[in-house]
C-alpha atoms as a PDB file:
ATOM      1  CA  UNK A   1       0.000   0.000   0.000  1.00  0.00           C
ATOM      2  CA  UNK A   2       2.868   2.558   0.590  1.00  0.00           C
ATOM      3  CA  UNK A   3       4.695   1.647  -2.215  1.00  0.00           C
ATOM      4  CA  UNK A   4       1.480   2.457  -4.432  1.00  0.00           C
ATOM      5  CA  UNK A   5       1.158   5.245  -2.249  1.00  0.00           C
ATOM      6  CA  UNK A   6       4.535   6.401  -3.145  1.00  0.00           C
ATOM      7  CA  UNK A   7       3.878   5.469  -6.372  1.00  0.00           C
ATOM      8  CA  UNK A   8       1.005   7.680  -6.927  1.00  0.00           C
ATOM      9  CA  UNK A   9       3.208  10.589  -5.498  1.00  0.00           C
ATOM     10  CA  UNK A  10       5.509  10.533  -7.688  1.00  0.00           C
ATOM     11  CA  UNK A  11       3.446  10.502 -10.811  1.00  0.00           C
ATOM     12  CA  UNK A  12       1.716  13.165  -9.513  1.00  0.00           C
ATOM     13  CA  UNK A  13       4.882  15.303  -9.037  1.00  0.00           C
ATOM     14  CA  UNK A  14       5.756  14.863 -12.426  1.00  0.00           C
ATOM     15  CA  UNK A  15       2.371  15.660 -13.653  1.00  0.00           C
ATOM     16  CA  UNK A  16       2.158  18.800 -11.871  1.00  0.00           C
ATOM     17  CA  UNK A  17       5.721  19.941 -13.063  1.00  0.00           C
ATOM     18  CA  UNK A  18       5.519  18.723 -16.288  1.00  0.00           C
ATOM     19  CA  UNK A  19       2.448  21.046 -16.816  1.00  0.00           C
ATOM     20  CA  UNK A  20       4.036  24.059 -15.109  1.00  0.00           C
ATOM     21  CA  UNK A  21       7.227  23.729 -17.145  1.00  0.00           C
ATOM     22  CA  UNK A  22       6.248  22.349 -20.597  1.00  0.00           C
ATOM     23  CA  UNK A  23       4.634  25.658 -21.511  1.00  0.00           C
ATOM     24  CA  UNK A  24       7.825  27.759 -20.322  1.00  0.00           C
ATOM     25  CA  UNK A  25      10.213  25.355 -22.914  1.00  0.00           C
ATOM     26  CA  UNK A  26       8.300  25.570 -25.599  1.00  0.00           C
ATOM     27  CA  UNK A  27       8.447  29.468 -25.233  1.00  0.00           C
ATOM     28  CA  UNK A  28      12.315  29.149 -24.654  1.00  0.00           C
ATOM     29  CA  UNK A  29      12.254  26.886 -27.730  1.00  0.00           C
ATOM     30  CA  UNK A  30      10.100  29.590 -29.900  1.00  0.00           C
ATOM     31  CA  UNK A  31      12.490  32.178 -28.865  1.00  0.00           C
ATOM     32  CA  UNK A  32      15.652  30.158 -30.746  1.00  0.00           C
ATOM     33  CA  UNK A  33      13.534  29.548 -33.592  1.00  0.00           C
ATOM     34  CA  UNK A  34      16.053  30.497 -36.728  1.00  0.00           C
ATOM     35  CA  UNK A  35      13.145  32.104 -39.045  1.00  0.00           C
ATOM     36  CA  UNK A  36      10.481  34.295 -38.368  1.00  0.00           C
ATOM     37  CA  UNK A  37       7.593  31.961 -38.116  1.00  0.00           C
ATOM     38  CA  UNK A  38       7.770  30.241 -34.858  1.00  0.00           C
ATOM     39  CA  UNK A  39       9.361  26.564 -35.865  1.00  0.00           C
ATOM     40  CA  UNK A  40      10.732  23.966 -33.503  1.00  0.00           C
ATOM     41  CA  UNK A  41      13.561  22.617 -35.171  1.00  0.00           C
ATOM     42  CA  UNK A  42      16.781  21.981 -32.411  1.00  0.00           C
ATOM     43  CA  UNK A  43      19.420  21.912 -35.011  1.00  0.00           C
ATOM     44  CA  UNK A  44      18.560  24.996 -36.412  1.00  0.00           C
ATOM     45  CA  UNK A  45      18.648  26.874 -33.162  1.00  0.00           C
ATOM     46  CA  UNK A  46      19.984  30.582 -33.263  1.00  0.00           C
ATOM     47  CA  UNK A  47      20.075  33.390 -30.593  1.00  0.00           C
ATOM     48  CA  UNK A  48      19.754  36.285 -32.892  1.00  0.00           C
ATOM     49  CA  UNK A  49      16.264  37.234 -31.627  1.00  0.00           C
ATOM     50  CA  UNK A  50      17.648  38.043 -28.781  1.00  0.00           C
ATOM     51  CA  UNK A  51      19.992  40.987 -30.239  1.00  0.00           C
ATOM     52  CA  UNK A  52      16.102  42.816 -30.760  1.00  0.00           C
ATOM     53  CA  UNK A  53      15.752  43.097 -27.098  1.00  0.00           C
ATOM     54  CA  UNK A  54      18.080  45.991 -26.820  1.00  0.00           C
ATOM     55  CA  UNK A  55      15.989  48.029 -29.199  1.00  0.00           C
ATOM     56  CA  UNK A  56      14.335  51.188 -27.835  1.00  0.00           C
ATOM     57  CA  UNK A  57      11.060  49.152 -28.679  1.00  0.00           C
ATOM     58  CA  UNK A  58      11.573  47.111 -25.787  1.00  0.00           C
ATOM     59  CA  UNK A  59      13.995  48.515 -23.436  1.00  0.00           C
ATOM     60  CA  UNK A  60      12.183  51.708 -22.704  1.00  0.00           C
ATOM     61  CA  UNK A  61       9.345  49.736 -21.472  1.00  0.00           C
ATOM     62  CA  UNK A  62      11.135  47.175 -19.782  1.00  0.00           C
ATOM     63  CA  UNK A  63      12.539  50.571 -18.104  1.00  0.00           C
ATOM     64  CA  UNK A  64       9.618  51.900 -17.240  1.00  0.00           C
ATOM     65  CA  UNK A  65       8.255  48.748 -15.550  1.00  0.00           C
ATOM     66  CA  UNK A  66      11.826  48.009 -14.008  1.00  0.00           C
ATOM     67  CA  UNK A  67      11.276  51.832 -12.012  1.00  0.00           C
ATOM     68  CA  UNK A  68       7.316  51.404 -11.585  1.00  0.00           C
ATOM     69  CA  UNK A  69       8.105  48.063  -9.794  1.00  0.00           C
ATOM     70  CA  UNK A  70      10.664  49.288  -7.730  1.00  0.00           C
ATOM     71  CA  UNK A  71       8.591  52.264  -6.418  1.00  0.00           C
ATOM     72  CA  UNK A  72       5.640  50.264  -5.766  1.00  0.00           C
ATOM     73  CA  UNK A  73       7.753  47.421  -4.033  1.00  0.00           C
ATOM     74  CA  UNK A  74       9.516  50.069  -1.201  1.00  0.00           C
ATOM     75  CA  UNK A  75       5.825  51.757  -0.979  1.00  0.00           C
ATOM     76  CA  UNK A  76       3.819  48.368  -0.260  1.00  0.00           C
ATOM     77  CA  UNK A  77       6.872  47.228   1.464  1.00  0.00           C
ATOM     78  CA  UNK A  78       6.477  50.454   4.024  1.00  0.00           C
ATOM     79  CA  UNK A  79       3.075  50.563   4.530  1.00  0.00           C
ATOM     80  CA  UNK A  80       2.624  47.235   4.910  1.00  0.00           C
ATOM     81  CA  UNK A  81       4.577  47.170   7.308  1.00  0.00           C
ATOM     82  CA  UNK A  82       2.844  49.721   9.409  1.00  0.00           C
ATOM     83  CA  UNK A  83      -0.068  48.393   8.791  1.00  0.00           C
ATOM     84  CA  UNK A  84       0.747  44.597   9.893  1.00  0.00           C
ATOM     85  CA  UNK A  85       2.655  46.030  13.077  1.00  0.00           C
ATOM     86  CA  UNK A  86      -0.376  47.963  13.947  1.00  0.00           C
ATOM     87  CA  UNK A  87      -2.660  45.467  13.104  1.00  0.00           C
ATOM     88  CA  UNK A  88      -0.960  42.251  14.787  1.00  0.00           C
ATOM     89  CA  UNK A  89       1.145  43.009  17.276  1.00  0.00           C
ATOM     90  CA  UNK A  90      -0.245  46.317  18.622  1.00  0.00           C
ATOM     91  CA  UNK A  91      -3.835  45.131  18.343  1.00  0.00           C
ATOM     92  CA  UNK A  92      -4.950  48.657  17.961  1.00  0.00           C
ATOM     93  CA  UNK A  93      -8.445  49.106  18.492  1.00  0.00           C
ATOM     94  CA  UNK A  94     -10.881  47.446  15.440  1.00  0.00           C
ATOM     95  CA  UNK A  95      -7.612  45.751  14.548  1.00  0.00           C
ATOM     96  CA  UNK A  96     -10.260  42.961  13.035  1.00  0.00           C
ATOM     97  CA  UNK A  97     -12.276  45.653  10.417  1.00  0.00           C
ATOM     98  CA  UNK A  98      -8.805  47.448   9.691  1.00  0.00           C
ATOM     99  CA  UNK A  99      -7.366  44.013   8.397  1.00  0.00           C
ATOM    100  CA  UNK A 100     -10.244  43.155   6.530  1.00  0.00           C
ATOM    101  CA  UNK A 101     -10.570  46.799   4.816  1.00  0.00           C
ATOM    102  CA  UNK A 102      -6.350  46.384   4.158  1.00  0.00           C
ATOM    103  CA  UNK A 103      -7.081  42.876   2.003  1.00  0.00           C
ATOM    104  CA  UNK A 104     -10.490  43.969   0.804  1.00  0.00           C
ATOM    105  CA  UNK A 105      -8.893  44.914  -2.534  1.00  0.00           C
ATOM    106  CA  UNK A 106      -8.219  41.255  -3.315  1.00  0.00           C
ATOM    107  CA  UNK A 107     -12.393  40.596  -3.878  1.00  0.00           C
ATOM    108  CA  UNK A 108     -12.535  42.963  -6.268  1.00  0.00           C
ATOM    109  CA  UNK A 109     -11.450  42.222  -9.996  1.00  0.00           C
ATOM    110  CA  UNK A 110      -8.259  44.092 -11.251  1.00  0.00           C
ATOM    111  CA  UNK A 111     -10.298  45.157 -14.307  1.00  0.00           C
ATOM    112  CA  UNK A 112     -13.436  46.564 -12.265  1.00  0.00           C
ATOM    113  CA  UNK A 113     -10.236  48.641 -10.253  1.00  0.00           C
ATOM    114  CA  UNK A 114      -9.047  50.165 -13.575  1.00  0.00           C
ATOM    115  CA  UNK A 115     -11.791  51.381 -14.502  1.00  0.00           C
ATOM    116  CA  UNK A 116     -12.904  52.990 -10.822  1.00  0.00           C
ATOM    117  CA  UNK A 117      -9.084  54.553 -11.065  1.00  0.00           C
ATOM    118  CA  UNK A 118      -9.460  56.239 -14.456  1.00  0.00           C
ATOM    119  CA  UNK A 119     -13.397  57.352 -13.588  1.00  0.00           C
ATOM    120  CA  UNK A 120     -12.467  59.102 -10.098  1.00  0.00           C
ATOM    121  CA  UNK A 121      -9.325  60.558 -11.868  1.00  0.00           C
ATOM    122  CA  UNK A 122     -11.923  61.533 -14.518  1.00  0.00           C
ATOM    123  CA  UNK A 123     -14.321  63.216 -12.085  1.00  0.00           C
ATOM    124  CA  UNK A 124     -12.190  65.199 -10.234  1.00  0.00           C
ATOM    125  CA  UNK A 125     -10.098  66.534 -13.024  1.00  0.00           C
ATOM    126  CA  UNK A 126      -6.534  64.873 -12.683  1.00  0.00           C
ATOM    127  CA  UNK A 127      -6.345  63.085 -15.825  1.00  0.00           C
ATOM    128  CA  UNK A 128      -3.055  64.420 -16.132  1.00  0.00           C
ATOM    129  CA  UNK A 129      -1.857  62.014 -13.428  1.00  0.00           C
ATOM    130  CA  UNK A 130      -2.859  59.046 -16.243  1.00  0.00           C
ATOM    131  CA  UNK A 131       0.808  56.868 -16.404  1.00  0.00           C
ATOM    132  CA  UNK A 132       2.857  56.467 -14.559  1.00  0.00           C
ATOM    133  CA  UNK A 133       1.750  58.100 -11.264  1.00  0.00           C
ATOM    134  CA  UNK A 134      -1.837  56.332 -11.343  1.00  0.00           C
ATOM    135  CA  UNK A 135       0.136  53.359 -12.293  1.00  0.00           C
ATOM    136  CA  UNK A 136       1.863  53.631  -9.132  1.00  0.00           C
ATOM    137  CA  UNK A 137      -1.408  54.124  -6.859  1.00  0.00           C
ATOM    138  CA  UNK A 138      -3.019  51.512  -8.512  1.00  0.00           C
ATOM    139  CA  UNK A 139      -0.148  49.014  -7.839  1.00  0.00           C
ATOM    140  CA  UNK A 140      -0.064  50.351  -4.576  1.00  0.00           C
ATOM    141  CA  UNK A 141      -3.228  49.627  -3.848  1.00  0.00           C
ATOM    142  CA  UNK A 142      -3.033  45.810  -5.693  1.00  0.00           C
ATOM    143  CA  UNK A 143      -0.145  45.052  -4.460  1.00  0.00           C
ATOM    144  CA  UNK A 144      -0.426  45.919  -0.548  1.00  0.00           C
ATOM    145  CA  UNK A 145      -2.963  42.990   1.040  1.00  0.00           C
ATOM    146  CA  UNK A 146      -0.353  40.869   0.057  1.00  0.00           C
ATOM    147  CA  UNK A 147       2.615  42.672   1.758  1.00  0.00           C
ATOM    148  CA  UNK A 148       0.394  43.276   4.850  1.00  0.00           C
ATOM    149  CA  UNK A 149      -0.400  39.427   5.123  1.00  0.00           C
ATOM    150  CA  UNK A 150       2.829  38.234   4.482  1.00  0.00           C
ATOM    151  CA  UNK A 151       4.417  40.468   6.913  1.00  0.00           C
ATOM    152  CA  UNK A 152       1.429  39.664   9.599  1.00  0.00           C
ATOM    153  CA  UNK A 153       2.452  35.875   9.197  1.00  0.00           C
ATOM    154  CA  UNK A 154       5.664  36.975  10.544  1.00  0.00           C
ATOM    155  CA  UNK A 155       4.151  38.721  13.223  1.00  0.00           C
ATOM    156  CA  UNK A 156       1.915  36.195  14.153  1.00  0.00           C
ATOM    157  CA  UNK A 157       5.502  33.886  14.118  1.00  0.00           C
ATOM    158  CA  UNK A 158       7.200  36.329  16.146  1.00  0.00           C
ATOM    159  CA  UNK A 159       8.489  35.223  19.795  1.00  0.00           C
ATOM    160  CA  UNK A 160       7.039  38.464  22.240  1.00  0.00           C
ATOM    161  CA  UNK A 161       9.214  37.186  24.706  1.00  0.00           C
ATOM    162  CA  UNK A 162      12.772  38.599  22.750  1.00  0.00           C
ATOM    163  CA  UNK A 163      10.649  42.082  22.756  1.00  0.00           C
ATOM    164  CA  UNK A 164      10.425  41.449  26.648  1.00  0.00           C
ATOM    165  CA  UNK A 165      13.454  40.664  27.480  1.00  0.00           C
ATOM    166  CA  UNK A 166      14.787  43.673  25.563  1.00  0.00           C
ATOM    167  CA  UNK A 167      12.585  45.504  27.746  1.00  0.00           C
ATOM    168  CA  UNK A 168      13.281  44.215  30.516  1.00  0.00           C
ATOM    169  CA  UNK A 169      17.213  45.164  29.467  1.00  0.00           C
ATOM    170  CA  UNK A 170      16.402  48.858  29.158  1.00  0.00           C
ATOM    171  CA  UNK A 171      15.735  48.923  25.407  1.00  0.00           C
ATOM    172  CA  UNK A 172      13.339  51.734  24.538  1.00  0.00           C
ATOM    173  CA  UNK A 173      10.408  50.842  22.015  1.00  0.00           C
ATOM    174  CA  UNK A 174      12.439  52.303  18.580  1.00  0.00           C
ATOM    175  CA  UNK A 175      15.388  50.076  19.947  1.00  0.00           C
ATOM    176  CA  UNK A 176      13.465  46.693  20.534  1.00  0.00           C
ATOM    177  CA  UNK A 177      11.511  47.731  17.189  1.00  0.00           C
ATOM    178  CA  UNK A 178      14.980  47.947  15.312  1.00  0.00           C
ATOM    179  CA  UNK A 179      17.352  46.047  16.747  1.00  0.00           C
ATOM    180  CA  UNK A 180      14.898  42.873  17.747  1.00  0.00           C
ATOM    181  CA  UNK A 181      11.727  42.599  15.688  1.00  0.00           C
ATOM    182  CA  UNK A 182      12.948  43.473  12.021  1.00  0.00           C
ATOM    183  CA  UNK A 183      15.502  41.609  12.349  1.00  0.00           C
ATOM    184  CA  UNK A 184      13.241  39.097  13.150  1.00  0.00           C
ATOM    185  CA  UNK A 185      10.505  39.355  10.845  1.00  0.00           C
ATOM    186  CA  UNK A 186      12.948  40.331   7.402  1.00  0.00           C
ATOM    187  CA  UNK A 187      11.767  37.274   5.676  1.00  0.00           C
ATOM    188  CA  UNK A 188       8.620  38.533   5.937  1.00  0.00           C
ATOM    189  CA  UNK A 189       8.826  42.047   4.812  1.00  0.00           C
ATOM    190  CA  UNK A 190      11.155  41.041   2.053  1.00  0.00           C
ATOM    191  CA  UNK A 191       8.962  38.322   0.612  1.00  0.00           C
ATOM    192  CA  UNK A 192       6.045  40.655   0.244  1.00  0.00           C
ATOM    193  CA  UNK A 193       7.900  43.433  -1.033  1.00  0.00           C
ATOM    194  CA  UNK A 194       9.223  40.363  -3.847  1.00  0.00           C
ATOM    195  CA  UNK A 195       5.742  39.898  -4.383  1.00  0.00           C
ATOM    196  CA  UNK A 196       4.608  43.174  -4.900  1.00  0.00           C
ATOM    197  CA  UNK A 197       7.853  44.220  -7.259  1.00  0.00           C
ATOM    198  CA  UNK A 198       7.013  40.820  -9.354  1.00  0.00           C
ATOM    199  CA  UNK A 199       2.899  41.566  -9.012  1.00  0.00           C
ATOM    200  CA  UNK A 200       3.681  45.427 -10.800  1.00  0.00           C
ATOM    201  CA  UNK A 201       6.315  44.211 -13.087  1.00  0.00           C
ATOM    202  CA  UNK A 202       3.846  41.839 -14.652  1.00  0.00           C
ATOM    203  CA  UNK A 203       0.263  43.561 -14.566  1.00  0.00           C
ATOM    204  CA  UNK A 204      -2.066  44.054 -17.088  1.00  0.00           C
ATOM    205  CA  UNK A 205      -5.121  44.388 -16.058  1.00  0.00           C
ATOM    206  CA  UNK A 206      -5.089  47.720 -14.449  1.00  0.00           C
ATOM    207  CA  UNK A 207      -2.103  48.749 -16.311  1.00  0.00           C
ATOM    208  CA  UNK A 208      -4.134  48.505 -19.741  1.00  0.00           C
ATOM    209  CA  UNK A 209      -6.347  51.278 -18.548  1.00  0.00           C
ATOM    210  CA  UNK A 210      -3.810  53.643 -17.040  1.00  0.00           C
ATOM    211  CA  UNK A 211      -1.036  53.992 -19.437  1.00  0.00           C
ATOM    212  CA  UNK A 212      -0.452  56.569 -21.513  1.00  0.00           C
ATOM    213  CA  UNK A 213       0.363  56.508 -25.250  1.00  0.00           C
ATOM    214  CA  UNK A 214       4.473  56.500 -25.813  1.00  0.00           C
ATOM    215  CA  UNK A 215       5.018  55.537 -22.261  1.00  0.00           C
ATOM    216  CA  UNK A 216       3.809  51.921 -21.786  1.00  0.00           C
ATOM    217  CA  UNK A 217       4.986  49.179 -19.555  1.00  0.00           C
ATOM    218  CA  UNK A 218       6.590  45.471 -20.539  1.00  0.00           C
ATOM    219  CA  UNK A 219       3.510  43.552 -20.514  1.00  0.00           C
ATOM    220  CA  UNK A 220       1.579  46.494 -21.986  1.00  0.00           C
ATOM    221  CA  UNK A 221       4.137  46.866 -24.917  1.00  0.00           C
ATOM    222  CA  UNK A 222       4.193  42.672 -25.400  1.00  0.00           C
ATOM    223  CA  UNK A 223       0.038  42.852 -25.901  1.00  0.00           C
ATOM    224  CA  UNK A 224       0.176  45.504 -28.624  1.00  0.00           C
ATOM    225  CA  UNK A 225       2.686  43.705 -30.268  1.00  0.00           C
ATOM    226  CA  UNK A 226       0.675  40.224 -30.077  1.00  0.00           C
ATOM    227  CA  UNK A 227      -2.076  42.182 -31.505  1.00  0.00           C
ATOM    228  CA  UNK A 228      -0.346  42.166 -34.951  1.00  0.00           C
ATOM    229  CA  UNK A 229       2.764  39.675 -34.796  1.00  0.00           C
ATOM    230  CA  UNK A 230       3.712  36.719 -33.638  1.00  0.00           C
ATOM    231  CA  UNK A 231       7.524  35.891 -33.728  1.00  0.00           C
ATOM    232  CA  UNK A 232       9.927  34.591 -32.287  1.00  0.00           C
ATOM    233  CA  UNK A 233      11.049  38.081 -30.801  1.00  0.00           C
ATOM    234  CA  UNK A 234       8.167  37.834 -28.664  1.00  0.00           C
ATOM    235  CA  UNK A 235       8.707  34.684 -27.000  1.00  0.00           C
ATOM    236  CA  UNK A 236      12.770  36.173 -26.271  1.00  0.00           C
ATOM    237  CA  UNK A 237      10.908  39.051 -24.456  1.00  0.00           C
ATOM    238  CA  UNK A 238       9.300  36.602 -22.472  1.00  0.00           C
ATOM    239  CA  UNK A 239      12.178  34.753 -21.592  1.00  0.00           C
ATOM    240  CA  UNK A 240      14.210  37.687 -20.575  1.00  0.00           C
ATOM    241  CA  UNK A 241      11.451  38.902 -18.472  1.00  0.00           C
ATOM    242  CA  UNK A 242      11.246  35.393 -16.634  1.00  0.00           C
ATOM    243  CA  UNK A 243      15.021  35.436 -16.195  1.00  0.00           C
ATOM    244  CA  UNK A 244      15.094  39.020 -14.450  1.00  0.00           C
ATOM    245  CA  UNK A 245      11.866  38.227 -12.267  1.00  0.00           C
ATOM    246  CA  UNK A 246      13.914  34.772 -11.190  1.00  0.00           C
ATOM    247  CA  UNK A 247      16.888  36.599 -10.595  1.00  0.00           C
ATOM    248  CA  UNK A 248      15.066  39.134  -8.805  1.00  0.00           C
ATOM    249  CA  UNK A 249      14.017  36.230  -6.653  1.00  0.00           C
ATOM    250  CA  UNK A 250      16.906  34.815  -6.077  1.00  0.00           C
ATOM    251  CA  UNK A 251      18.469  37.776  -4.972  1.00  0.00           C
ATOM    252  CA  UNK A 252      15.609  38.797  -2.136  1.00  0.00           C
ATOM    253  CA  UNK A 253      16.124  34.886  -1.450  1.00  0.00           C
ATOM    254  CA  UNK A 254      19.912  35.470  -0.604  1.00  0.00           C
ATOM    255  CA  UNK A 255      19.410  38.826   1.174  1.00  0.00           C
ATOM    256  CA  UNK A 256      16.551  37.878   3.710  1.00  0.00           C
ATOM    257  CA  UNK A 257      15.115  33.896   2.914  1.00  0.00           C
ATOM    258  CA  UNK A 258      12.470  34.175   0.662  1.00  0.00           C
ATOM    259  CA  UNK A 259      11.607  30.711   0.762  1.00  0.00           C
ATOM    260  CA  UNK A 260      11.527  30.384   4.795  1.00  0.00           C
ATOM    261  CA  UNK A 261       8.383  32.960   5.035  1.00  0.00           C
ATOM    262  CA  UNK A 262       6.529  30.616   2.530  1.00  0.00           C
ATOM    263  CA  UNK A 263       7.024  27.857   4.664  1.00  0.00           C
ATOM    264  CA  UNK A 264       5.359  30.133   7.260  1.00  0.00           C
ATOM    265  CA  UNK A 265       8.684  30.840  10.026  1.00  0.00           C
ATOM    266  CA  UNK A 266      11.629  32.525   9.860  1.00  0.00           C
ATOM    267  CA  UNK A 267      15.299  32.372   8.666  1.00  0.00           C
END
């Protein structure tokens, strides 16, 4: 019975990874593809496509959604941080209704947000702030439940009896704050401020509505182009954009243990 058990496992593993990765090679395998029209052929293989992605075409946008990200990561990193401190281990009063109002964004469809941005812009005359500061509010606003909740986690992990004994040592609250909690809880903050670079980086719903003409984003710039082509160029943007988003992983892995807040504890 075990051994079927195991059995089972196994070929469920492979099933599940098989259907996660096959789609990803046969992009990688598009992207080599030595003529225009997207052909599999392995011994015909060429990296030329790739020489493309250094074309204003693509690097402005890939640009713009690099410095987007980045602001909306260290914003949602911030205030979710705040917010999860107040929330969790303060317990300020209504700590309950505050959390719920901080991940009520997640029920509502990214699409349905878009267009509420662009009508309240619309209504109070600031259309001007259509691009790339409206695409910073709205990823703000997307992107923040899940900093809050993966920094709460962390919280919720957290030993209160290191913030005591720091106490109890003399430390004031800003010392015990800095010097024992952070420290503490840096998987955490840095896994949801991963997730919120990666969730801006690669948004389209609400992007699509609050872009402006000449100033697009990556995944903005890669729909218009579907819209009339599909080469191999194409799949090589998507490849390079999965490489940076893994390497941006890896990196927030090595700095403060990605992985170790997703198994719900801390490095």
């Amino acid at each position: 019975m075990n051994r079927l058990i195991s059995i089972l496992y196994w070929i469920s593993l492979g099933t599940v990874l098989c259907f996660i990765t096959l789609p990803l090679i046969v992009v990688v395998a598009a992207s080599l593809s030595p003529t225009s029209a997207v052909t599999l052929q392995p011994w015909e293989w060429t990296g030329r496509w790739y020489a493309d992605l250094w074309s204003s075409r693509w690097l402005d946008p890939f640009l713009a959604s690099v410095k987007i990200a980045t602001v909306v990561a260290a914003i949602s990193g911030v205030l979710g941080l705040f917010a999860a401190y107040a929330v969790v281990y303060e317990r300020i009063p209504g700590s309950d209704a505050l959390m719920s109002c901080l991940l009520s964004p997640l029920s509502v469809p990214q699409i349905v947000k878009g267009v509420a941005i662009v009508l309240f812009l619309s209504m109070i005359g600031l259309q001007g702030f259509l691009g790339t500061p409206a695409l910073i509010a709205a990823h703000v606003v997307l992107a923040l439940p899940f900093v809050t909740r993966m920094v709460a986690t962390s919280l919720a992990n957290f030993d209160a009896n290191l913030d005591r004994a720091a106490q109890i040592l003399g430390a004031g609250k800003l010392q015990r704050i800095r010097l024992v909690v952070l420290p503490m809880i840096k998987p955490g903050v840095l896994s949801g401020v991963t997730f919120a670079f990666i969730i801006s980086f690669n948004n389209i719903p609400l992007s699509v509505f609050l872009v402006r003409p000449g100033d697009s984003t990556l995944p903005i710039t890669v729909i218009n182009y579907l819209e009339y082509s599909l080469d191999p160029v194409l799949a090589a943007v998507n490849v390079a954009s999965m490489a940076f988003i893994l390497t941006v992983i890896f990196l927030f892995e090595k700095i403060g243990g990605f992985s170790a807040q997703l198994h719900g504890g801390s490095k």
